[in-house]
Each structure stands twice: as structure tokens, then as C-alpha cells.
C-alpha atoms as a PDB file:
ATOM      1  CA  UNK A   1     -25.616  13.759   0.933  1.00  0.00           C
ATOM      2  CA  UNK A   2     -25.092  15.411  -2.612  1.00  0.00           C
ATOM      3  CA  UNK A   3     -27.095  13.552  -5.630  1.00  0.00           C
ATOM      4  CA  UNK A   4     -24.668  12.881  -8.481  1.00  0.00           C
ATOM      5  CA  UNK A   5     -25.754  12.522 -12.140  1.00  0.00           C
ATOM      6  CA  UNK A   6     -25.123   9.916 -14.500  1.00  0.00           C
ATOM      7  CA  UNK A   7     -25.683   7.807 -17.361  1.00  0.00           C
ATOM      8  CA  UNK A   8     -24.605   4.164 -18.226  1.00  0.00           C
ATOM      9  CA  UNK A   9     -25.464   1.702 -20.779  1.00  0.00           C
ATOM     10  CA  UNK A  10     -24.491  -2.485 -20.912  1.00  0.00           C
ATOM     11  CA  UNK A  11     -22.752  -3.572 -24.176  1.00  0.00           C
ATOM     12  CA  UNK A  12     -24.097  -7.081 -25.273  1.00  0.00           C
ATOM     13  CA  UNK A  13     -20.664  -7.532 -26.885  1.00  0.00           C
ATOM     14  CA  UNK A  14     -17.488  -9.051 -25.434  1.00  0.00           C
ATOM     15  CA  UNK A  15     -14.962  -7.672 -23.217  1.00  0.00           C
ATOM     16  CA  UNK A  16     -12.031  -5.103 -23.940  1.00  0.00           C
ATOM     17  CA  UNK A  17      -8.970  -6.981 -25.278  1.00  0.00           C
ATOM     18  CA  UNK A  18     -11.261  -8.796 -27.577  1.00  0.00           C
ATOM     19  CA  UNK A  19     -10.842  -6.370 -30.095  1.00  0.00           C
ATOM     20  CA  UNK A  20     -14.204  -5.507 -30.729  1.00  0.00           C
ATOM     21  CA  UNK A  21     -15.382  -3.373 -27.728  1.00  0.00           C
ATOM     22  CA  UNK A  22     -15.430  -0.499 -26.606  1.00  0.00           C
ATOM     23  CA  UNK A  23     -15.637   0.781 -30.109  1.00  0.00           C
ATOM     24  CA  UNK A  24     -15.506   4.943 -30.780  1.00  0.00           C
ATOM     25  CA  UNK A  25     -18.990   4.480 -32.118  1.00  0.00           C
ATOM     26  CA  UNK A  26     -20.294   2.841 -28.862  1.00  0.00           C
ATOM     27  CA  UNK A  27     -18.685   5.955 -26.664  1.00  0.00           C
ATOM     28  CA  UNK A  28     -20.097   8.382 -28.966  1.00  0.00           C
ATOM     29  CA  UNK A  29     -23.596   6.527 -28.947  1.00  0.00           C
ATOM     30  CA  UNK A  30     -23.473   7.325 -25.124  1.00  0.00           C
ATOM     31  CA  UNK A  31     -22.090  10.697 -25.350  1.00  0.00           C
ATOM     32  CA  UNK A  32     -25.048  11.831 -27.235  1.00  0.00           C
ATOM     33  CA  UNK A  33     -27.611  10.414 -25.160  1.00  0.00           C
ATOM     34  CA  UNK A  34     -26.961  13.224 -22.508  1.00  0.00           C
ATOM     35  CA  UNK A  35     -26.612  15.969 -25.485  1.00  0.00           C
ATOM     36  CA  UNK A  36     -30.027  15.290 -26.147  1.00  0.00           C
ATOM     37  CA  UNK A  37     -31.277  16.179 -22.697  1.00  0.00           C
ATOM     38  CA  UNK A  38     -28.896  19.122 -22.620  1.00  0.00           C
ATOM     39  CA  UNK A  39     -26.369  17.554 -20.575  1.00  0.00           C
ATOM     40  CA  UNK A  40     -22.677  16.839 -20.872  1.00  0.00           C
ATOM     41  CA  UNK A  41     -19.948  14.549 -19.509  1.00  0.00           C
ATOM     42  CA  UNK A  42     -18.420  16.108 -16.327  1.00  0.00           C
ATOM     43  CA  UNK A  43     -14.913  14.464 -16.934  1.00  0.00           C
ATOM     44  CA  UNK A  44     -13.571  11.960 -19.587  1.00  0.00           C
ATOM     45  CA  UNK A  45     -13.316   9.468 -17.041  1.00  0.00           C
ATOM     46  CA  UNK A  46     -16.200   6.425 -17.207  1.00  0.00           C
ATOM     47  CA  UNK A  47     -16.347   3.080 -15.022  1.00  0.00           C
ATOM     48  CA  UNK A  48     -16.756   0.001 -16.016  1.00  0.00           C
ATOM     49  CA  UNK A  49     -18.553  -2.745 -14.084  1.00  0.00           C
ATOM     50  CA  UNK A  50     -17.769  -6.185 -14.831  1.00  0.00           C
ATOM     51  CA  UNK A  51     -21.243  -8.342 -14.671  1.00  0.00           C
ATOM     52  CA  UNK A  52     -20.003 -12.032 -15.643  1.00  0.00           C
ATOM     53  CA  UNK A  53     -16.928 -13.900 -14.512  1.00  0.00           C
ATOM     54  CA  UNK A  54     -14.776 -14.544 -17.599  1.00  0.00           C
ATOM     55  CA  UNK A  55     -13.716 -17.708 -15.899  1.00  0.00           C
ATOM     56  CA  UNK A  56     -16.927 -18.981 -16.049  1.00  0.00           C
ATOM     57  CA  UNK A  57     -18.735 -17.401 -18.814  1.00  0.00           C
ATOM     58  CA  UNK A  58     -17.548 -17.926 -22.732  1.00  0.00           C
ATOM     59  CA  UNK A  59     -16.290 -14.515 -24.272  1.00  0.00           C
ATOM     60  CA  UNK A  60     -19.193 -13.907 -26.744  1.00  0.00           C
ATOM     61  CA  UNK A  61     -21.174 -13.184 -23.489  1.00  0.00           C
ATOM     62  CA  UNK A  62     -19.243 -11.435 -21.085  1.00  0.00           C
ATOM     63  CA  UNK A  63     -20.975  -8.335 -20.268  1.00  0.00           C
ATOM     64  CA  UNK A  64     -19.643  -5.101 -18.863  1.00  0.00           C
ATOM     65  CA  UNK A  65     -21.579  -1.552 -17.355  1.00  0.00           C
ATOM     66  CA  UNK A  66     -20.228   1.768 -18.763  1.00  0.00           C
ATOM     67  CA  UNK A  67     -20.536   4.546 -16.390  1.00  0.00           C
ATOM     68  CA  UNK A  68     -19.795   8.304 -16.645  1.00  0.00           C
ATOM     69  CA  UNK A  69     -20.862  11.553 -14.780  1.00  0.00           C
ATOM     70  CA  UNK A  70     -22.796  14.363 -16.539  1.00  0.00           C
ATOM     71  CA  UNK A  71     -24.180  18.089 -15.744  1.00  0.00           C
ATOM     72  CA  UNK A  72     -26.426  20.386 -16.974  1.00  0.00           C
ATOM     73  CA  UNK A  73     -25.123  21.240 -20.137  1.00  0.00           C
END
């Protein structure tokens, strides 16, 4: 089995559609993260992970993963 890279990071902010997240500022916050190890994203694609059930959970804390794949820069 192959070993992929990655990086990910949970916003403490509410979900998409809320108008405040994901902001430019919090993609570019993770997009230098790798930079600084001398990696890079491997595609413009990321995943999200949804961690709290927004039918149970009030929108000021629904929380969300953000996934992407890097490589050796």
C-alpha cells in the first residue's frame, strides 16, 4: 500500500453557506503551511469532513475538516 501525503486543519467557525467560511485567507493560511516545509498541493481539490450534525448543533459551532494532498515541492 502507497503512503499518501497530506495536510488538514479544523475551522472553529461556522459552516459554508454561512457566509463567513471558507474565507480566501483561511485557504491561503493552509496553502502556506506546506510551502514552508517545501511542499505543495498535488491538485486544487480538498475534502471536507463534516464533524457536528447541523441538526443538532447551533451554527456558531458547527465544525468542519479541510483536507488536501501535497508533494515534495
Amino acid at each position: 500500500m502507497r503512503c499518501r501525503q497530506g495536510t488538514m486543519t479544523i475551522p472553529f467557525s461556522p459552516w459554508k453557506g454561512s457566509g463567513t467560511w471558507p474565507t480566501p485567507a483561511g485557504f491561503e493560511r493552509m496553502d502556506r503551511y506546506p510551502r514552508g516545509k517545501n511542499y505543495r498541493r498535488s491538485s486544487p481539490v480538498h475534502r471536507e469532513i463534516y464533524l457536528s450534525d447541523p441538526r443538532k448543533t447551533a451554527a456558531s459551532k458547527l465544525r468542519t475538516i479541510l483536507r488536501f494532498r501535497i508533494e515534495p515541492a
